[in-house]
N, C-alpha and C. Protein backbone atom coordinates (compact mmCIF):
# COMPACT_ATOMS: atom_id res chain seq x y z
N UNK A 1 133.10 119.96 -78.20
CA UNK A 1 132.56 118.63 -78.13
C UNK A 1 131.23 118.68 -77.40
N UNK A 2 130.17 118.44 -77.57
CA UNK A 2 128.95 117.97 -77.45
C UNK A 2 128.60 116.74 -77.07
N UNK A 3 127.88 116.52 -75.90
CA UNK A 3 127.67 115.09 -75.33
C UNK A 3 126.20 114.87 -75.44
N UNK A 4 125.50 115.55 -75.98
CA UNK A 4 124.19 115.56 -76.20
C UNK A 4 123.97 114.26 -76.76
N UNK A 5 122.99 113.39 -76.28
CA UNK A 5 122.57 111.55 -77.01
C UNK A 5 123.82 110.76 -77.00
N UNK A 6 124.88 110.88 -76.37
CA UNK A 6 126.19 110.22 -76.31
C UNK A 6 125.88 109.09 -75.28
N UNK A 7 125.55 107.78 -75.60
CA UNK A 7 125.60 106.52 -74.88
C UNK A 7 127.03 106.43 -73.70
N UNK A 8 126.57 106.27 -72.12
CA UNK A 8 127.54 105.36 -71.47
C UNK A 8 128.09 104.21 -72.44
N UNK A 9 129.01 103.97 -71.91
CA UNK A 9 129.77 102.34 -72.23
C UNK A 9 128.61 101.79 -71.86
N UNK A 10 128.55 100.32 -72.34
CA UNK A 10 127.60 99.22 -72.14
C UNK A 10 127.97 98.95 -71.41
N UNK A 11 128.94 98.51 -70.45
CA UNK A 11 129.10 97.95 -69.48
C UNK A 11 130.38 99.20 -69.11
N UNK A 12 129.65 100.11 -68.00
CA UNK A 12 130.69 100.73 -67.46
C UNK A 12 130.93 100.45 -66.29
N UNK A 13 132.33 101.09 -65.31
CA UNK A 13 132.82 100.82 -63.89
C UNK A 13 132.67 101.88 -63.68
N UNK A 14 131.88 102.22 -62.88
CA UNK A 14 132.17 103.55 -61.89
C UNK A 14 133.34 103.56 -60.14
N UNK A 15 134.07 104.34 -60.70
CA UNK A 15 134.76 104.83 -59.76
C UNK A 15 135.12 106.00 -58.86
N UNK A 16 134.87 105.88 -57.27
CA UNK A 16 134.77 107.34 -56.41
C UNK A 16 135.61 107.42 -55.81
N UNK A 17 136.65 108.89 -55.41
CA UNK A 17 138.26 108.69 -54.85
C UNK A 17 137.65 110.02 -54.36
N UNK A 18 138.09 110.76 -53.21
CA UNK A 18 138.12 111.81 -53.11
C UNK A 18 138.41 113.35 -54.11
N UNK A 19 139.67 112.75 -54.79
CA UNK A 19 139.33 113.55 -55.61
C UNK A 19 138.75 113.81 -57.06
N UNK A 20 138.12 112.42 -57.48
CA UNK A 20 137.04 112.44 -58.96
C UNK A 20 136.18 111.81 -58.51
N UNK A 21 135.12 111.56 -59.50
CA UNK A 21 134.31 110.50 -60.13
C UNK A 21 134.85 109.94 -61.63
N UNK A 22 135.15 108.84 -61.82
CA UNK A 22 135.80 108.24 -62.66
C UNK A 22 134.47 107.33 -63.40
N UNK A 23 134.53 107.27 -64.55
CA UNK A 23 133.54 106.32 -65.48
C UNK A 23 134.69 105.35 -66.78
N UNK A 24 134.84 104.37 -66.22
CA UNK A 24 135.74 103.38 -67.59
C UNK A 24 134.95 102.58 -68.26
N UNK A 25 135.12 102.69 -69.29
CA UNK A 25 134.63 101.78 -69.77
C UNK A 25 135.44 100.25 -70.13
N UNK A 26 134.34 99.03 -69.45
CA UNK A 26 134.87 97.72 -68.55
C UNK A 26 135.55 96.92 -70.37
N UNK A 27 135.21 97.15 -71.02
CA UNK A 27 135.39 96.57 -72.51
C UNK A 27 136.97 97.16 -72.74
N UNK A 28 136.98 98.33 -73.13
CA UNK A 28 138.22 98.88 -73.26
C UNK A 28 139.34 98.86 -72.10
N UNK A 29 138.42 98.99 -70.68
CA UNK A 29 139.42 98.44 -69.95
C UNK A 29 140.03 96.94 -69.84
N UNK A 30 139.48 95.97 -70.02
CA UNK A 30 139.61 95.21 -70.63
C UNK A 30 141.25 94.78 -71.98
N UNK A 31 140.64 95.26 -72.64
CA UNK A 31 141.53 95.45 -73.47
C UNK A 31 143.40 96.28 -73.26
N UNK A 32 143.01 97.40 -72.70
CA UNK A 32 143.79 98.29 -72.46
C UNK A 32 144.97 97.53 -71.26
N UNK A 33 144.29 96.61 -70.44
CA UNK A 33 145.17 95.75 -69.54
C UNK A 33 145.80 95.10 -70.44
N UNK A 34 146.10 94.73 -71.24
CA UNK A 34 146.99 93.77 -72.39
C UNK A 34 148.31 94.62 -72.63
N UNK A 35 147.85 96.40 -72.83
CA UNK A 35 149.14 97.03 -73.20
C UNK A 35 149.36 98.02 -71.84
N UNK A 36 148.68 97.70 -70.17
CA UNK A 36 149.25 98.44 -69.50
C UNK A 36 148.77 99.60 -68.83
N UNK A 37 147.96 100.44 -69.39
CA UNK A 37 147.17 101.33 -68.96
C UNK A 37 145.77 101.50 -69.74
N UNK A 38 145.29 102.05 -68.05
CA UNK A 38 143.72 102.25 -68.15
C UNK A 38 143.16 103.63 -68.76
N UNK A 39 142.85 104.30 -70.10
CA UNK A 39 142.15 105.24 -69.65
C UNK A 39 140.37 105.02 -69.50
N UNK A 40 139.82 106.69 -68.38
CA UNK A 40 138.34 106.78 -68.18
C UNK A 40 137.83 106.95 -69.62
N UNK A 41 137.04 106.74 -69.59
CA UNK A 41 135.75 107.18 -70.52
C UNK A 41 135.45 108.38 -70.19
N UNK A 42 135.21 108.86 -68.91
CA UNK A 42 135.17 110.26 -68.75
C UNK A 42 135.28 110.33 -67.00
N UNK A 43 136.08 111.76 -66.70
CA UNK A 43 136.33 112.19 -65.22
C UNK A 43 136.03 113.21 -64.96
N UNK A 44 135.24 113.43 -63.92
CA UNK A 44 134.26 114.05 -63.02
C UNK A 44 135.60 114.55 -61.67
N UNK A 45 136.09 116.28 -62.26
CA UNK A 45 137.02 116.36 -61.03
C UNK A 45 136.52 117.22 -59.31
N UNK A 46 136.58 116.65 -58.81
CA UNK A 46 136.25 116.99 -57.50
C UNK A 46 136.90 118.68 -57.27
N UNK A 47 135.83 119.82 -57.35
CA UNK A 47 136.00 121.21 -57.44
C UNK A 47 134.99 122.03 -57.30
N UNK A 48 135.27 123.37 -56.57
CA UNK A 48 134.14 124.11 -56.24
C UNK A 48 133.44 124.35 -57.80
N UNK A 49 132.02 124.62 -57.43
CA UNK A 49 131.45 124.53 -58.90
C UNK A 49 131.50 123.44 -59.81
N UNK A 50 132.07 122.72 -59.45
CA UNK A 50 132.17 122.06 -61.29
C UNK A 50 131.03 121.02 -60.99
N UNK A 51 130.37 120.12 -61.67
CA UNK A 51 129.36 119.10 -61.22
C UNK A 51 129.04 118.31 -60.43
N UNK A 52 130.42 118.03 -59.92
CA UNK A 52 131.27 117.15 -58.59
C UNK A 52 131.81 118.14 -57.43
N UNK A 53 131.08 118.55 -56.63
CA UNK A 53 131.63 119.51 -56.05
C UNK A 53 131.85 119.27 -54.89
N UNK A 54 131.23 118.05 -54.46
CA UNK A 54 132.13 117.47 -52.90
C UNK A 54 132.71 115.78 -53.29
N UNK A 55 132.79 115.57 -52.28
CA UNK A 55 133.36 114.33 -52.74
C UNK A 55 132.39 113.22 -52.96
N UNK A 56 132.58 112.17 -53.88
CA UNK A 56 131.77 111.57 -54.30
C UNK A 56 131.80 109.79 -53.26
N UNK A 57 131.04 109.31 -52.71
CA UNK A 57 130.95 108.43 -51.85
C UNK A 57 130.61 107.03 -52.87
N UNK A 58 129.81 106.81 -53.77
CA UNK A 58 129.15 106.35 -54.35
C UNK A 58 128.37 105.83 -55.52
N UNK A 59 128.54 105.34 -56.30
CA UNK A 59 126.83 105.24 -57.31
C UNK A 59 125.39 104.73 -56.59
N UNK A 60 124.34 105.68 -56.46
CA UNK A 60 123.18 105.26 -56.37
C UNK A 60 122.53 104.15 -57.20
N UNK A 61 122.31 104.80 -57.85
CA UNK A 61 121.77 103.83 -59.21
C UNK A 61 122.36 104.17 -60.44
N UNK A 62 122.25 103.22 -61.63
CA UNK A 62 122.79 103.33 -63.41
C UNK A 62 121.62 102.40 -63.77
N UNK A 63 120.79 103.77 -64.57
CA UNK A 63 120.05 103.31 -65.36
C UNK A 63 119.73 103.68 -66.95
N UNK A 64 120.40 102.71 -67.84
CA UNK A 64 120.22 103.38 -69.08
C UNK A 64 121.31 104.29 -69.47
N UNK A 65 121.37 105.66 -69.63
CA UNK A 65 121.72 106.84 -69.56
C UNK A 65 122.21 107.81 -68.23
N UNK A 66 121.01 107.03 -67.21
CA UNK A 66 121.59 107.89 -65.97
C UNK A 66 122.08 107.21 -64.95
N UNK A 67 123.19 108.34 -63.89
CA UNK A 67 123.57 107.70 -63.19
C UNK A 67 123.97 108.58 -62.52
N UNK A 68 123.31 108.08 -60.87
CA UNK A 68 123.17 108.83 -59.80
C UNK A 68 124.11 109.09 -58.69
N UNK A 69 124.49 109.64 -58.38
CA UNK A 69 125.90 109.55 -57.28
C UNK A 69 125.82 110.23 -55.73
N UNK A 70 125.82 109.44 -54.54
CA UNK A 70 126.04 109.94 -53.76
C UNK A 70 127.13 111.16 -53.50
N UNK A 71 126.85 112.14 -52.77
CA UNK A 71 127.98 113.03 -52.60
C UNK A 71 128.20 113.31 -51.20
N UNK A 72 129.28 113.58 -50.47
CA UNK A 72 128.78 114.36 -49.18
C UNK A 72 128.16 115.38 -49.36
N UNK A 73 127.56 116.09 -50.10
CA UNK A 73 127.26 117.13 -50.29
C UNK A 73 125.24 116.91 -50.81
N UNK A 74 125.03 115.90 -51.16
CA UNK A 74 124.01 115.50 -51.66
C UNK A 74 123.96 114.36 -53.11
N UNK A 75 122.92 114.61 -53.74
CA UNK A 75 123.63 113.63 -55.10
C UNK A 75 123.06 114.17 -56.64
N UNK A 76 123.89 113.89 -56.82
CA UNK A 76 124.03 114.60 -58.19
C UNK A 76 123.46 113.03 -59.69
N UNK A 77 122.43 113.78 -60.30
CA UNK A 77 122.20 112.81 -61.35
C UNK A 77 122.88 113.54 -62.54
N UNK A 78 123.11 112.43 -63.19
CA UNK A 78 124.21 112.93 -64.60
C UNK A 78 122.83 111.72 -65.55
N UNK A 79 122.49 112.96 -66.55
CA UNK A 79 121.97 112.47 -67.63
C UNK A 79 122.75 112.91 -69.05
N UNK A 80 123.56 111.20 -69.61
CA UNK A 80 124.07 111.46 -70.60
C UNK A 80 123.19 111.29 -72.07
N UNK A 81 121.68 111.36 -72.20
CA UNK A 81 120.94 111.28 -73.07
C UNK A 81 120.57 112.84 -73.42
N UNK A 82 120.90 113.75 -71.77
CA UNK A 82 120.77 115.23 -72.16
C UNK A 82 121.47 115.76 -72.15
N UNK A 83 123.14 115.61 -71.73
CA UNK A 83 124.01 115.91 -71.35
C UNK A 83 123.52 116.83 -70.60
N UNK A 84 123.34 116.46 -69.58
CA UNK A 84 122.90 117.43 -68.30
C UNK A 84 122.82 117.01 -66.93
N UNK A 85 123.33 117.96 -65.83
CA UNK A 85 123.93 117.00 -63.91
C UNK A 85 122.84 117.70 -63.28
N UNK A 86 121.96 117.39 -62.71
CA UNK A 86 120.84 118.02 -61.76
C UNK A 86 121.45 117.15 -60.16
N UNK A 87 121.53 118.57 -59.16
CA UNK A 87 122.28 118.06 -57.26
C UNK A 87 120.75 118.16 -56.82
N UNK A 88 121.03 117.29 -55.65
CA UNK A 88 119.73 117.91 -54.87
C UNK A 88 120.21 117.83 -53.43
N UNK A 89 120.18 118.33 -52.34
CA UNK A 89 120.83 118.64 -51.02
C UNK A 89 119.90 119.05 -50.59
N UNK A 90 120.21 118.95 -48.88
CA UNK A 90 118.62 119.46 -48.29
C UNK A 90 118.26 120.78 -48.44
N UNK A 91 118.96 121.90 -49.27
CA UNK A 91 118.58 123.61 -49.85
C UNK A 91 117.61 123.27 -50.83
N UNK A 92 117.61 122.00 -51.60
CA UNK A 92 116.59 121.68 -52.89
C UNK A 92 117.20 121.11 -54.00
N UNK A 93 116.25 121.84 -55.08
CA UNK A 93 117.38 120.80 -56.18
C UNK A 93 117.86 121.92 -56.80
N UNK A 94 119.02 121.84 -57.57
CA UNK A 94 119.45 122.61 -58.44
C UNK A 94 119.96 121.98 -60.15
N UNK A 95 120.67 122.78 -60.81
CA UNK A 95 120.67 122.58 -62.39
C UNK A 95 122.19 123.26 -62.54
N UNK A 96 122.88 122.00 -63.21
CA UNK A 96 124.41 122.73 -63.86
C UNK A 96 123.76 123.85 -64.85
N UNK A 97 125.12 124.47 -64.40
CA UNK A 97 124.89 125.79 -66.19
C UNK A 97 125.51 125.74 -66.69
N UNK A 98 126.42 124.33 -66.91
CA UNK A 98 127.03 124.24 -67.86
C UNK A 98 126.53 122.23 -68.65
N UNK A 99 127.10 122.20 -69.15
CA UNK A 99 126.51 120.47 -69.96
C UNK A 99 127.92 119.31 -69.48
N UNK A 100 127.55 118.26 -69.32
CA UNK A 100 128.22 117.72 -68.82
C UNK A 100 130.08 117.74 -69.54
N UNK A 101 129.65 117.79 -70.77
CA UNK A 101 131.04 118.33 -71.44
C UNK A 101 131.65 119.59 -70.78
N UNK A 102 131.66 120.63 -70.06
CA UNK A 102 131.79 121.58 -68.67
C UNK A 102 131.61 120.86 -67.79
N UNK A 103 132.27 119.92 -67.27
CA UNK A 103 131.60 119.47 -66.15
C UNK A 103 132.90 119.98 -65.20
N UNK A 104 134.01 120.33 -65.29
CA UNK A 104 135.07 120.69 -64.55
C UNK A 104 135.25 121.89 -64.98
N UNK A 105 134.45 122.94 -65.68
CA UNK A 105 135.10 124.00 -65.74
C UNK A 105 134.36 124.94 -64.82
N UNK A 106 133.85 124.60 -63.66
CA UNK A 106 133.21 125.33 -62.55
C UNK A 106 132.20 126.58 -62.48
N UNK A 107 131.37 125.98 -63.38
CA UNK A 107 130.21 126.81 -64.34
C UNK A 107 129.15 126.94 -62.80
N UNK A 108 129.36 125.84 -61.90
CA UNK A 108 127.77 126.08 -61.12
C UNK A 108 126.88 125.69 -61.30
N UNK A 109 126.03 125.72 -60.14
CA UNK A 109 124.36 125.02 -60.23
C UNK A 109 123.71 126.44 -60.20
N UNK A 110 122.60 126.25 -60.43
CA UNK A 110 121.34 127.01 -60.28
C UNK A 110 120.37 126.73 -59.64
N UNK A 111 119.51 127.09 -58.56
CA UNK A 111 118.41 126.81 -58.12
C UNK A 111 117.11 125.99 -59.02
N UNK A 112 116.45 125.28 -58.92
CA UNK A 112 114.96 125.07 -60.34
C UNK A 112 113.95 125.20 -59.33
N UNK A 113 113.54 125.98 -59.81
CA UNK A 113 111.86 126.76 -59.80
C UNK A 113 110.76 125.84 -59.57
């Protein structure tokens, strides 16, 4: 699966727990309360390496496509127009090596040049 040009929900909820980042979408959730359960649109699991790698405190900002997240660790932008998570922490910024579709399989950042 490929998330490359894959639109957020139009109206999504972001949600931060220690152990994810949670994204629902508010329409289907919506709906989905009629028969009982919620699922995410997509979950961000709190793990060494994976895109989410400390715990998530927050949304900074949602703009469009992106959306920025406080971390204890620093904050991580998730661009779903590139499918791609760029952290930045006071070491600098870095780059997943994997696409947000990897986003839990603990692929790692990379330093950017």
């Amino acid at each position: 699966m490929t998330l490359e040009n894959q639109d957020l929900p139009h109206r999504p909820f972001f949600s931060c727990t220690p152990q994810e980042f949670t994204i629902v979408d508010s329409q289907e959730a919506k709906d989905a309360l009629r028969g009982g359960s919620i699922k995410p649109w997509m979950s961000f699991k709190v793990g060494q390496a994976n895109i989410i790698d400390t715990r998530p405190r927050r949304v900074l900002s949602w703009h469009g496509n992106e959306v920025t997240v406080e971390c204890d660790g620093g904050t991580v932008r998730l661009d779903f127009s590139e499918g791609s998570a760029r952290k930045t922490t006071p070491h600098g910024q870095f780059v997943y090596r994997g696409g947000i579709e990897e986003r839990n399989e603990g692929m790692g950042y990379m330093p950017l040049s």
